[in-house]
C-alpha atoms as a PDB file:
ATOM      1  CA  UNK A   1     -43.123  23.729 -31.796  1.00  0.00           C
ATOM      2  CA  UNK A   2     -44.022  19.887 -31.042  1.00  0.00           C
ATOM      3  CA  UNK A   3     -46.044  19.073 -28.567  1.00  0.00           C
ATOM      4  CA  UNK A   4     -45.060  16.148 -26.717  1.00  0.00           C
ATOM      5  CA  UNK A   5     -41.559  17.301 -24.769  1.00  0.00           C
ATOM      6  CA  UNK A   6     -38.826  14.940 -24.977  1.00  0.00           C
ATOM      7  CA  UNK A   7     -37.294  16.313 -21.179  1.00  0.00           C
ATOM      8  CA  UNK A   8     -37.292  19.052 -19.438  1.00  0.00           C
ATOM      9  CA  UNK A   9     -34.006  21.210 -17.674  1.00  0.00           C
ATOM     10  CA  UNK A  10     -33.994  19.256 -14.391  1.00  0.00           C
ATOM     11  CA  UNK A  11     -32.952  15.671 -15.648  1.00  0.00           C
ATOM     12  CA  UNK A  12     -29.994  17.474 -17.271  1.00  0.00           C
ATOM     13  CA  UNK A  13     -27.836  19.917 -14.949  1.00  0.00           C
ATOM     14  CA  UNK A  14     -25.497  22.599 -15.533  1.00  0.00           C
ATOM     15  CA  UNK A  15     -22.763  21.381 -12.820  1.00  0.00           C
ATOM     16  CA  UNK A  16     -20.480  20.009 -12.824  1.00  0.00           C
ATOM     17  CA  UNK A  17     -19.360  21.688 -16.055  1.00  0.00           C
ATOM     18  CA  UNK A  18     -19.996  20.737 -18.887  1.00  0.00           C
ATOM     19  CA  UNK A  19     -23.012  19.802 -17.797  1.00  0.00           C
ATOM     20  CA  UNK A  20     -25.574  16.841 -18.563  1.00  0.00           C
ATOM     21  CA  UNK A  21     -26.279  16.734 -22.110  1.00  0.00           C
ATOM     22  CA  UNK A  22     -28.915  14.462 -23.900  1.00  0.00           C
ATOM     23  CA  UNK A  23     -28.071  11.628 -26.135  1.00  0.00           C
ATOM     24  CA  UNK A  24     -30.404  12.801 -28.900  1.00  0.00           C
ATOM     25  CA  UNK A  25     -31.074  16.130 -30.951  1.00  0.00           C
ATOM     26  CA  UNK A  26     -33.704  18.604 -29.445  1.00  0.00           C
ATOM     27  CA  UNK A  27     -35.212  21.584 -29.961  1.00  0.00           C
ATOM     28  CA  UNK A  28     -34.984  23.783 -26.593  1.00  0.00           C
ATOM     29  CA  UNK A  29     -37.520  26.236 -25.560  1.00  0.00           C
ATOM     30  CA  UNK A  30     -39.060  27.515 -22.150  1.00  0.00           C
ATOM     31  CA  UNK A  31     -37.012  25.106 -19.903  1.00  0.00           C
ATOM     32  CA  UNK A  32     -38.096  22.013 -22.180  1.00  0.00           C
ATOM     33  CA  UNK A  33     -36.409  19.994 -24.831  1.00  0.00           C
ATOM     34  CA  UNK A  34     -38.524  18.814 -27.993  1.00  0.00           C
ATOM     35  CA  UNK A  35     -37.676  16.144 -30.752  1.00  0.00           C
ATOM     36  CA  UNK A  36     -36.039  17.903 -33.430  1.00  0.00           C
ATOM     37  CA  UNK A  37     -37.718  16.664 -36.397  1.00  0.00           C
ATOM     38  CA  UNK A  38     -36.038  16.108 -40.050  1.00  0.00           C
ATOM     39  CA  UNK A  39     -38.750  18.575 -41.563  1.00  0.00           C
ATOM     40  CA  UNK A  40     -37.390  21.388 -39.067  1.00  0.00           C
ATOM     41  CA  UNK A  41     -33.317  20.551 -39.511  1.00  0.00           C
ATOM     42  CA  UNK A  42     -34.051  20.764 -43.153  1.00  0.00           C
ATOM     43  CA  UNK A  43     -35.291  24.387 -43.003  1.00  0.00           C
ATOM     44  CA  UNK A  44     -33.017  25.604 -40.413  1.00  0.00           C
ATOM     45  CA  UNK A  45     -30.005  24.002 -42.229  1.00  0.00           C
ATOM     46  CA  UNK A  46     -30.741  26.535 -44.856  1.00  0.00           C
ATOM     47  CA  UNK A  47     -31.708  29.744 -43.007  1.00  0.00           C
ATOM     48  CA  UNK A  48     -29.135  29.538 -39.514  1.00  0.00           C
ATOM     49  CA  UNK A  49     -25.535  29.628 -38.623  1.00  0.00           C
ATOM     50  CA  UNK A  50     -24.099  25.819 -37.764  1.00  0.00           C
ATOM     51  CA  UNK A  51     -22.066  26.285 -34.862  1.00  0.00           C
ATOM     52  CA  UNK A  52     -20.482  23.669 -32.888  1.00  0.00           C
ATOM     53  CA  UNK A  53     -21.331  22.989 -29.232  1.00  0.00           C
ATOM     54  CA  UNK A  54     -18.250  20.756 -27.697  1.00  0.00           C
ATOM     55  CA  UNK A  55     -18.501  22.148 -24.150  1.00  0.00           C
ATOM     56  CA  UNK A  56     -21.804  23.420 -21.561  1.00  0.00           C
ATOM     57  CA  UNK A  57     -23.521  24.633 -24.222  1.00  0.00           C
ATOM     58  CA  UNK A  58     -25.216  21.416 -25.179  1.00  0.00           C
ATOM     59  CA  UNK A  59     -26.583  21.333 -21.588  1.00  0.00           C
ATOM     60  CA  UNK A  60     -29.971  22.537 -21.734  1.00  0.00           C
ATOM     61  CA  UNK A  61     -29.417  24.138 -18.288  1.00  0.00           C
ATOM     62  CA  UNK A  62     -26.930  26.185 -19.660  1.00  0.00           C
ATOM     63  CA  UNK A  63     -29.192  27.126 -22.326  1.00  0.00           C
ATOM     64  CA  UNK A  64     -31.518  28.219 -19.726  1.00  0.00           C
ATOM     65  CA  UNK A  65     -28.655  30.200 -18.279  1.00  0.00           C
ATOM     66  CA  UNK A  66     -28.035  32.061 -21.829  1.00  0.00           C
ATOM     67  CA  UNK A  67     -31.463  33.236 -21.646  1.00  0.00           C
ATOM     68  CA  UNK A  68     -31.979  34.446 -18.099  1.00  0.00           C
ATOM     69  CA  UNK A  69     -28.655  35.957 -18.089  1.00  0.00           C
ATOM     70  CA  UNK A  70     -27.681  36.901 -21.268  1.00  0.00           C
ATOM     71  CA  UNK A  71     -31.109  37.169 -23.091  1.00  0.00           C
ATOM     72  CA  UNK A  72     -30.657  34.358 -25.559  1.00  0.00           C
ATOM     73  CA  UNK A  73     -33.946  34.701 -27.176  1.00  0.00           C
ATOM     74  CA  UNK A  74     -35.941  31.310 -29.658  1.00  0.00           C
ATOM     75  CA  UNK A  75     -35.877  28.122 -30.378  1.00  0.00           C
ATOM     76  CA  UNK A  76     -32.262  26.723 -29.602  1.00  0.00           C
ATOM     77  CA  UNK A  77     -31.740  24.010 -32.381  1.00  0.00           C
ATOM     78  CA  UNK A  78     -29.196  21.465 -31.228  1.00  0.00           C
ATOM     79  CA  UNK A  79     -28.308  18.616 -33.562  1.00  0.00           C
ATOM     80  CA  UNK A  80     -26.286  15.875 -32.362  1.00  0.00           C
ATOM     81  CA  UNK A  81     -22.704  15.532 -34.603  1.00  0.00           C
ATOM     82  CA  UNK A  82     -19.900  12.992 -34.791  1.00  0.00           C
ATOM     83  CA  UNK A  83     -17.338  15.163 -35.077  1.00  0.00           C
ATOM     84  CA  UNK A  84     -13.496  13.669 -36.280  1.00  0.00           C
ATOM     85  CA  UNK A  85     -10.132  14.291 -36.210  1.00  0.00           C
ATOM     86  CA  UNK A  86     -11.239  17.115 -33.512  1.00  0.00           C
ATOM     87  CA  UNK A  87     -11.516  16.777 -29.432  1.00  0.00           C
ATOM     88  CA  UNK A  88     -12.823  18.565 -26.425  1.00  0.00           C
ATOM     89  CA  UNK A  89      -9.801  19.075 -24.025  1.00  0.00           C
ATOM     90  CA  UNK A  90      -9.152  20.731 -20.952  1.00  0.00           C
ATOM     91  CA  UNK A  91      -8.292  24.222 -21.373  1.00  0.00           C
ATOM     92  CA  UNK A  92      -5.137  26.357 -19.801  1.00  0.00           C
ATOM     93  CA  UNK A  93      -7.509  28.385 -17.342  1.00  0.00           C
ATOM     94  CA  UNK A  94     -10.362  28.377 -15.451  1.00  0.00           C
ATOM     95  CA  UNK A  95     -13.913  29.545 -16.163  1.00  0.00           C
ATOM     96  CA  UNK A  96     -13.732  33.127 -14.297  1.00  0.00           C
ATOM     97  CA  UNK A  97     -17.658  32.937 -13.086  1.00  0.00           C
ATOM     98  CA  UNK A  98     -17.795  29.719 -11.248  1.00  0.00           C
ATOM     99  CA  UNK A  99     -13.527  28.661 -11.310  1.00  0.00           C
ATOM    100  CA  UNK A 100     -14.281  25.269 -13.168  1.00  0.00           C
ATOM    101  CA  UNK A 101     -12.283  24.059 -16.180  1.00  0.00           C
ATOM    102  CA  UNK A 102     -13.799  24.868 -19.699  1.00  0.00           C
ATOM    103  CA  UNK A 103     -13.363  22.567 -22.722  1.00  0.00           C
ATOM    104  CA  UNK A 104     -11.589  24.150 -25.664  1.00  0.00           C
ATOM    105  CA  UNK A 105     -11.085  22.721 -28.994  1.00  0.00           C
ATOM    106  CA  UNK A 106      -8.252  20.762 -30.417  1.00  0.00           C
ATOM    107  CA  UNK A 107      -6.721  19.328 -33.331  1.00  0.00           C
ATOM    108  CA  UNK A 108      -6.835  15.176 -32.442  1.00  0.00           C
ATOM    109  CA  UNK A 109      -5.959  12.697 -35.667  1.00  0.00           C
ATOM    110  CA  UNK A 110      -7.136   9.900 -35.648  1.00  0.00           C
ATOM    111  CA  UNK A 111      -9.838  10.729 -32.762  1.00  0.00           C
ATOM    112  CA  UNK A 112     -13.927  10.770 -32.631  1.00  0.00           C
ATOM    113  CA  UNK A 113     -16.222  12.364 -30.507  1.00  0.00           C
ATOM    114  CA  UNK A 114     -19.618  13.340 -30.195  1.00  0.00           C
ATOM    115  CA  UNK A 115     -20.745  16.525 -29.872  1.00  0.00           C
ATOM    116  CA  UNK A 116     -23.604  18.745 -31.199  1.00  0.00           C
ATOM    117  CA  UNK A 117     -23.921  21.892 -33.694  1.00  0.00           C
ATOM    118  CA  UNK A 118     -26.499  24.314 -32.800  1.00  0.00           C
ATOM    119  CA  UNK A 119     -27.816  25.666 -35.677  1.00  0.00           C
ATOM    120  CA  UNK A 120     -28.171  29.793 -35.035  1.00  0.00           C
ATOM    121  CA  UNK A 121     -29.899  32.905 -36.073  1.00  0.00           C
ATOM    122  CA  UNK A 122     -27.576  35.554 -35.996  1.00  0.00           C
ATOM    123  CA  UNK A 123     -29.012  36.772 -32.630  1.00  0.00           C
ATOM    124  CA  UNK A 124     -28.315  33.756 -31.002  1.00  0.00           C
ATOM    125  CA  UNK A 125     -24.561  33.487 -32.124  1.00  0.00           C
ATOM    126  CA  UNK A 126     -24.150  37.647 -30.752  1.00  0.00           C
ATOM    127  CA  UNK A 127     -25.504  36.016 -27.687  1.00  0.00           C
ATOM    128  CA  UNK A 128     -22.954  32.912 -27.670  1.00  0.00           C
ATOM    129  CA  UNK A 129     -20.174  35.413 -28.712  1.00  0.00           C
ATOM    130  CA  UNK A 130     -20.727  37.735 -25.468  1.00  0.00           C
ATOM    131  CA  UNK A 131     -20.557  33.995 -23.627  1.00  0.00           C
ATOM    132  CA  UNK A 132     -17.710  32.688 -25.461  1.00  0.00           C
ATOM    133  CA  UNK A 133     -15.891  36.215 -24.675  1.00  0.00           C
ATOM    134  CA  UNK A 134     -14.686  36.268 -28.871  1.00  0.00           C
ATOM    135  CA  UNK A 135     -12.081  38.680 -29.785  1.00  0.00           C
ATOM    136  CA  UNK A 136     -10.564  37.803 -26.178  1.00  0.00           C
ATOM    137  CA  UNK A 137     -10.925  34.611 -24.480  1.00  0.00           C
ATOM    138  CA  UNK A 138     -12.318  32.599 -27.962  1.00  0.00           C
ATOM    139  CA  UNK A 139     -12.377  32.905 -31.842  1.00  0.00           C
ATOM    140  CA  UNK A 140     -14.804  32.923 -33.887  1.00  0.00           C
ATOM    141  CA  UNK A 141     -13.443  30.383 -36.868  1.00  0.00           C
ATOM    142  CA  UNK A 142     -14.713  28.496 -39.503  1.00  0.00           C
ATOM    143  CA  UNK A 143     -13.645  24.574 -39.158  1.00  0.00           C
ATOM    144  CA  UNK A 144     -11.795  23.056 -42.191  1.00  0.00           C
ATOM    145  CA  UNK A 145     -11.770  19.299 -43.414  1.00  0.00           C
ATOM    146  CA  UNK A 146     -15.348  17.858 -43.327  1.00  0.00           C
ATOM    147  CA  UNK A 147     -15.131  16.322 -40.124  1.00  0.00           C
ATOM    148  CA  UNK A 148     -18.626  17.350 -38.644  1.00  0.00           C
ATOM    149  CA  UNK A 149     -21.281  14.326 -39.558  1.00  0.00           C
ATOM    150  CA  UNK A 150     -25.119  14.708 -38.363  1.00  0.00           C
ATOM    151  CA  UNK A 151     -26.987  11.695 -36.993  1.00  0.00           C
ATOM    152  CA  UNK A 152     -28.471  11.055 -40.309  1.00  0.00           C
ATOM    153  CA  UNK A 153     -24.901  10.945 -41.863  1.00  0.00           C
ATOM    154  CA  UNK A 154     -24.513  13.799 -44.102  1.00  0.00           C
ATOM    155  CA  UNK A 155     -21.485  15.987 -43.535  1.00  0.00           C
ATOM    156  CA  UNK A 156     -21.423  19.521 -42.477  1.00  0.00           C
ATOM    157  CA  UNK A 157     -19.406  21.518 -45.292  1.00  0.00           C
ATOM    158  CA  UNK A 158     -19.941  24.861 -43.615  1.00  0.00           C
ATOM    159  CA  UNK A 159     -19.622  24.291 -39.788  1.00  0.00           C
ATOM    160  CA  UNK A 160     -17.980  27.149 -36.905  1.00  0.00           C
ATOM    161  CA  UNK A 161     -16.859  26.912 -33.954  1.00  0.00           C
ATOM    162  CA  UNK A 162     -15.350  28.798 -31.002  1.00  0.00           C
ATOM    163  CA  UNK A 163     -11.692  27.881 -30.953  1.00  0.00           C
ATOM    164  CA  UNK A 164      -8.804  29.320 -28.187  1.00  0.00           C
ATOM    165  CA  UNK A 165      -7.383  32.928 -28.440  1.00  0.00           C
ATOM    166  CA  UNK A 166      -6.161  33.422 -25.179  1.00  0.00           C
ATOM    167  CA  UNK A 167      -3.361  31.498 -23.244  1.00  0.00           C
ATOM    168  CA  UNK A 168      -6.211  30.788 -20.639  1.00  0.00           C
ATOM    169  CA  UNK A 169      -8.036  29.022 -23.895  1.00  0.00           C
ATOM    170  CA  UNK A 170      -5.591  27.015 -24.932  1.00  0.00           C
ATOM    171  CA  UNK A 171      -4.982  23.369 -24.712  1.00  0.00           C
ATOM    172  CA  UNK A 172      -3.847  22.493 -21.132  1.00  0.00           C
ATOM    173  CA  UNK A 173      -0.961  20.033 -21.984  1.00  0.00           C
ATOM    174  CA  UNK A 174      -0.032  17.863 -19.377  1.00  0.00           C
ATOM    175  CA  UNK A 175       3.248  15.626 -19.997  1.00  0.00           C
ATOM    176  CA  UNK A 176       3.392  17.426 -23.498  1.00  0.00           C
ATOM    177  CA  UNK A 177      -0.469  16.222 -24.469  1.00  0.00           C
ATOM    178  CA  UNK A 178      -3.842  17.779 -24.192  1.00  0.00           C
ATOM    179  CA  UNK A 179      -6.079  16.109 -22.031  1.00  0.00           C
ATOM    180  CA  UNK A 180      -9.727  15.076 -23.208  1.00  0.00           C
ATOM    181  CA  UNK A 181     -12.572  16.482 -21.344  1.00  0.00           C
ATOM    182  CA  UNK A 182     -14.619  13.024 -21.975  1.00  0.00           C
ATOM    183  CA  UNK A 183     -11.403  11.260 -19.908  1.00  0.00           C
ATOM    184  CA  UNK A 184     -12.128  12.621 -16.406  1.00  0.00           C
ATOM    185  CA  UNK A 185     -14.705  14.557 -14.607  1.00  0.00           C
ATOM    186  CA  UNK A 186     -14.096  18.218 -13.569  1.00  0.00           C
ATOM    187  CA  UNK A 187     -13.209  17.499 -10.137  1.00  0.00           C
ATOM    188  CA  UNK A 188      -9.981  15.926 -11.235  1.00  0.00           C
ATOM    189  CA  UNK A 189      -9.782  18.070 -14.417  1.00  0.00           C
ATOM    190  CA  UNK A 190      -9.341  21.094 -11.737  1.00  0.00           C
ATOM    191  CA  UNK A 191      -6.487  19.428  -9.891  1.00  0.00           C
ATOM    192  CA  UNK A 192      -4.520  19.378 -13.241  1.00  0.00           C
ATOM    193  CA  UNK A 193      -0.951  21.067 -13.521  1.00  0.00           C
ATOM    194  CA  UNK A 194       0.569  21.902 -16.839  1.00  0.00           C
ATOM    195  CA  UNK A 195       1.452  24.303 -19.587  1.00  0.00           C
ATOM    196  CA  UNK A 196      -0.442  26.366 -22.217  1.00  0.00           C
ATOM    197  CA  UNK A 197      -0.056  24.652 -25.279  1.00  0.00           C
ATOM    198  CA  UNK A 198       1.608  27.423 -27.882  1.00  0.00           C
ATOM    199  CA  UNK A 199      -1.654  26.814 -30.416  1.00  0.00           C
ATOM    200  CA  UNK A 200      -4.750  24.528 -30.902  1.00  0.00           C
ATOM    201  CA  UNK A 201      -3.112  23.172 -34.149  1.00  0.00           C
ATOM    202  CA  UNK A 202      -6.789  23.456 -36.064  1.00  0.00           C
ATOM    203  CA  UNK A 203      -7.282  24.007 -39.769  1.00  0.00           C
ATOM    204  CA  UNK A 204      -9.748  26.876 -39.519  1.00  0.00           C
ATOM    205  CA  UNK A 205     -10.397  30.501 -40.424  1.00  0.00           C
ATOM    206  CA  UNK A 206     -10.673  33.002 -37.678  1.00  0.00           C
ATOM    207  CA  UNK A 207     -13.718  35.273 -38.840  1.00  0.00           C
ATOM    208  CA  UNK A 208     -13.675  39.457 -38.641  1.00  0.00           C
ATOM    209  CA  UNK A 209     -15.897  40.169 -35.499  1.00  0.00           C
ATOM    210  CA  UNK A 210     -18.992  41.592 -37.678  1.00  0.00           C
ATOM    211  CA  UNK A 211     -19.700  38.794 -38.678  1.00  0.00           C
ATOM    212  CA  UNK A 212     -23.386  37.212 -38.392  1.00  0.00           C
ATOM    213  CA  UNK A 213     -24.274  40.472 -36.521  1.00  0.00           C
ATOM    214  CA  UNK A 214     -27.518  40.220 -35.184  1.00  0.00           C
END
């Protein structure tokens, strides 16, 4: 683990979701984020699970969260991503612990945001599925179309991500289009009225729920 820390848990809160999030890739551990180094994303790039983060789970507060309450244990690597032709929208429901209005993932053309892939052990990801809710709430799927770039520009060909099973996790469409999470803050995301859109309209495969059992 480096020594020097890059910030600690404070300077980025969990609330309002999703959350404060850095502008940089870290390594998270004990309450403190660490520069995530090109020698360590090589290694972990061939040993962990890529798994994008689009909502509070680039937070390091949140991360904190996973661990106190859910027993996320190690290292959480989070690398930042440009992610394409995909967006973070407002979902359907609420979040049922705190009533605040998740992000869920959509299919946007044309669109780029920037987001971050945490890259897993399979212990980790059992963690993030009991979070997620998967098999109720979210999916499990694998992302299709090459649209996940890392800071240092190579492309993700193998990339997951937790994508809307439930009504409740579906795009929220109001006037007949999703709204993105990056266009308003949650105060007025909660005040939103609209309809469940009938699918997320992503090119992915949902994955059988043993996999990356930890």
């Amino acid at each position: 683990m480096p020594r020097d820390p890059l910030f600690t848990d404070a300077e980025y809160p969990e609330d309002p979701y999703p959350g404060a999030r850095p502008s940089t890739s870290y390594v998270h551990h004990d309450g403190t984020g660490y520069a995530l180094t090109a020698e360590t994303l090589a290694a972990v790039r061939g040993t962990r699970i890529p798994v994008l983060a689009y909502g509070s789970n680039v937070c390091p507060s949140k991360i904190t969260w996973l661990r106190d309450t859910l027993g996320l244990t190690g290292p959480a690597v989070v690398a930042r991503a440009e992610c394409r032709d995909v967006a973070a929208v407002g979902s359907a429901g609420l979040r049922g612990r705190d009533g605040q209005r998740p992000a869920t993932l959509a299919a946007a053309p044309g669109v780029t945001e920037w987001h971050a892939v945490w890259f897993a052990t399979p212990e980790q990801v059992a963690v993030l599925d009991v979070c997620e809710a998967r098999g109720s709430a979210y999916d499990l799927a694998r992302l299709h179309g090459g649209g996940i770039h890392l800071e240092d520009g190579s492309v993700l060909d193998e990339v997951y991500a937790y994508v809307g099973r439930s009504e409740g996790r579906m795009p929220l469409l109001v006037g007949g289009e999703p709204v993105r999470m990056s266009e308003l803050p949650q105060r007025k995301a909660l005040a939103l009225t609209g309809t469940p859109a009938p699918g997320h309209g992503l090119d992915v495969t949902v994955l059988p729920a043993s996999s990356f059992s930890g």
